[in-house]
N, C-alpha and C. Protein backbone atom coordinates (compact mmCIF):
# COMPACT_ATOMS: atom_id res chain seq x y z
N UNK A 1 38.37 -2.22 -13.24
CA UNK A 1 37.72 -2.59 -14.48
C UNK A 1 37.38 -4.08 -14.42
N UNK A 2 36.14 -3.96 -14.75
CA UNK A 2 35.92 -5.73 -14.74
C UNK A 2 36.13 -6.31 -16.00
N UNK A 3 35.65 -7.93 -15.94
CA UNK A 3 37.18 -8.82 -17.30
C UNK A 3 35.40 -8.15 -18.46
N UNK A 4 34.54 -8.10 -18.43
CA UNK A 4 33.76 -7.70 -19.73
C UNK A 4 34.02 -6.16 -19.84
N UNK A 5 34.10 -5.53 -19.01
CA UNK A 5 34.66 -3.86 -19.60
C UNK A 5 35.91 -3.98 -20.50
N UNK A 6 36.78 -5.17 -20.04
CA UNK A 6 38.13 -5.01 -20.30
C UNK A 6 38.26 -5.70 -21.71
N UNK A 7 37.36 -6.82 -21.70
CA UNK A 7 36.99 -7.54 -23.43
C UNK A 7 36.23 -6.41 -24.63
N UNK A 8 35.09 -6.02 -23.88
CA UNK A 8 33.57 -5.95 -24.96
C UNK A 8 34.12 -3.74 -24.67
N UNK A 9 35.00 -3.16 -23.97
CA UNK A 9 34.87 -1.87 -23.86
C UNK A 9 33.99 -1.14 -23.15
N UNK A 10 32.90 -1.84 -22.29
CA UNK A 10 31.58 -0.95 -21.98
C UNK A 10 31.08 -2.27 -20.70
N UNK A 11 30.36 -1.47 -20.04
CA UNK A 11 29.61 -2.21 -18.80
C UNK A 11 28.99 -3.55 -19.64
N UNK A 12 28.62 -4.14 -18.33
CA UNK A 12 27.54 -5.50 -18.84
C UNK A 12 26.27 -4.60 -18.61
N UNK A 13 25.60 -4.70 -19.28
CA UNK A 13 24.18 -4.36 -19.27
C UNK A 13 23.05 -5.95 -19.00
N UNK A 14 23.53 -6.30 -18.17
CA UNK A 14 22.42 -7.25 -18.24
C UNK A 14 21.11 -7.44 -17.60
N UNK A 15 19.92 -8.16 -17.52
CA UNK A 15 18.54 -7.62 -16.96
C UNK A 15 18.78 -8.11 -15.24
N UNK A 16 19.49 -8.58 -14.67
CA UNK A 16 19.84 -8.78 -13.49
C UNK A 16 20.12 -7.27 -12.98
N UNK A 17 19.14 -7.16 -11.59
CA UNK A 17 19.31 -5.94 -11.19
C UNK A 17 19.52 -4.48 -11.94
N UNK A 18 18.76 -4.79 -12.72
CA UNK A 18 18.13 -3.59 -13.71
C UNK A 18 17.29 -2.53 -12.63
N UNK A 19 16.29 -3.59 -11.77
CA UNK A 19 15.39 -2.82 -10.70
C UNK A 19 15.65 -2.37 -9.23
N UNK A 20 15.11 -1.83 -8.63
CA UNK A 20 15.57 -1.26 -7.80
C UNK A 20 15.36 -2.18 -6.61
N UNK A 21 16.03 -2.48 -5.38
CA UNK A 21 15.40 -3.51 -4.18
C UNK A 21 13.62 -3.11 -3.71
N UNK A 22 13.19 -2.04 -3.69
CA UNK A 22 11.98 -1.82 -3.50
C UNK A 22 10.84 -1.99 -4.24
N UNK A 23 11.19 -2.12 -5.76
CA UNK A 23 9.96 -2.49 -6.69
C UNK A 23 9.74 -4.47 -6.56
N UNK A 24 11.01 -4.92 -5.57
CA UNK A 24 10.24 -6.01 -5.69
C UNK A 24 9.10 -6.74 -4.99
N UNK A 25 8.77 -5.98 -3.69
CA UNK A 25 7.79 -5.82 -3.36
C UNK A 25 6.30 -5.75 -3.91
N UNK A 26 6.72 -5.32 -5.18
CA UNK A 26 5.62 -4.27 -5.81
C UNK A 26 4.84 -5.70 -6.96
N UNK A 27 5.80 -6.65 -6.76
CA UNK A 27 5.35 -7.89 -7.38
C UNK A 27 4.78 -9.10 -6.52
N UNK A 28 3.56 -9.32 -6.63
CA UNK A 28 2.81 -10.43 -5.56
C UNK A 28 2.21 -10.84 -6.23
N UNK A 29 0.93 -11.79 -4.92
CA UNK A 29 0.03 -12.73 -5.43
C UNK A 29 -1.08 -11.57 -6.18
N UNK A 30 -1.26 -10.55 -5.74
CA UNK A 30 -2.24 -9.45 -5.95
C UNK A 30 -2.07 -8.80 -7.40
N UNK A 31 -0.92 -8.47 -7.71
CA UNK A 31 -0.89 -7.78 -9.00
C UNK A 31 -0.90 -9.09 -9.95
N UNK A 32 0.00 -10.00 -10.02
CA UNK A 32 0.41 -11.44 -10.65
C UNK A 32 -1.87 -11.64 -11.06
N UNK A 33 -2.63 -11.73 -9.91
CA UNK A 33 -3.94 -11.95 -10.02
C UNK A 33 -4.39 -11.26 -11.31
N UNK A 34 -4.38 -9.78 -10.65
CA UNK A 34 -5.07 -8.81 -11.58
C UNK A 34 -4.73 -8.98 -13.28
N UNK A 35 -3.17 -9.29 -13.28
CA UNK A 35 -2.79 -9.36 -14.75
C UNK A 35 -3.18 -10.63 -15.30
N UNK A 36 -3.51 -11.56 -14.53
CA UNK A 36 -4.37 -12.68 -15.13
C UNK A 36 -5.73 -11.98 -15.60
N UNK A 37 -6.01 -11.54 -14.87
CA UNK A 37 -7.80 -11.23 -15.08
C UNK A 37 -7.90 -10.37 -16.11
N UNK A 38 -6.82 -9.41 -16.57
CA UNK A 38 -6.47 -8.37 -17.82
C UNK A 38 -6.19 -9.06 -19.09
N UNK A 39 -5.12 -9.82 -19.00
CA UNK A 39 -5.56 -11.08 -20.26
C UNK A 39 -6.78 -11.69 -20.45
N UNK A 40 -7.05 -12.30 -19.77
CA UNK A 40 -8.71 -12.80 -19.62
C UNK A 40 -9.40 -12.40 -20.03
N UNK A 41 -9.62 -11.19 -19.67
CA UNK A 41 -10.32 -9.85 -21.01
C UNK A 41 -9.65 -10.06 -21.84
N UNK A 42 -8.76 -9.43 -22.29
CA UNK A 42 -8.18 -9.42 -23.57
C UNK A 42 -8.48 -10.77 -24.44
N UNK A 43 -8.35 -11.75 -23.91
CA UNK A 43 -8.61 -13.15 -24.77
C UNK A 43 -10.29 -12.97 -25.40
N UNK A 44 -10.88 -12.81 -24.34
CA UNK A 44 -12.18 -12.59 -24.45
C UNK A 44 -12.70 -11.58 -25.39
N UNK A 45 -12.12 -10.49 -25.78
CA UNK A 45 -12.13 -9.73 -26.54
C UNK A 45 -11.64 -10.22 -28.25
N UNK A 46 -10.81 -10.80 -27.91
CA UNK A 46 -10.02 -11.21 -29.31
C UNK A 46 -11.49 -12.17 -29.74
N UNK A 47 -11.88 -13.21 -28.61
CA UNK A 47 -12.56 -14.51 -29.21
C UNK A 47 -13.95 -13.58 -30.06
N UNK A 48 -14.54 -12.58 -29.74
CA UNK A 48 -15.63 -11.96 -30.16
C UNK A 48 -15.43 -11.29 -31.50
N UNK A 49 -14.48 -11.09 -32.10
CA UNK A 49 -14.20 -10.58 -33.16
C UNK A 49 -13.87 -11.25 -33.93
C-alpha cells in the first residue's frame, strides 16, 4: 500500500501516466501544426460573426 492509499483510502489518480508509452509518439511537430491551423480557422470564424 502506498503512503496516499494509506492517508486519502484510494489510488492517486493523477494525470502523470494516464497514457499509454505509445500514444506519445502520436504527438509531434505534425499534429502540434495541424491543431494550430484548426484554431486559425476557428478564430477566423469567430472574427466574421
Amino acid at each position: 500500500m502506498t503512503l496516499f492509499e494509506a492517508l486519502y483510502g484510494r489510488r492517486c489518480r493523477s494525470q502523470i501516466g494516464w497514457f499509454e508509452v505509445g500514444e506519445v509518439a502520436l504527438i509531434g511537430p505534425k499534429s502540434i501544426h495541424e491543431a494550430m491551423e484548426k484554431l486559425q480557422l476557428i478564430r477566423d470564424r469567430l472574427r466574421t460573426t
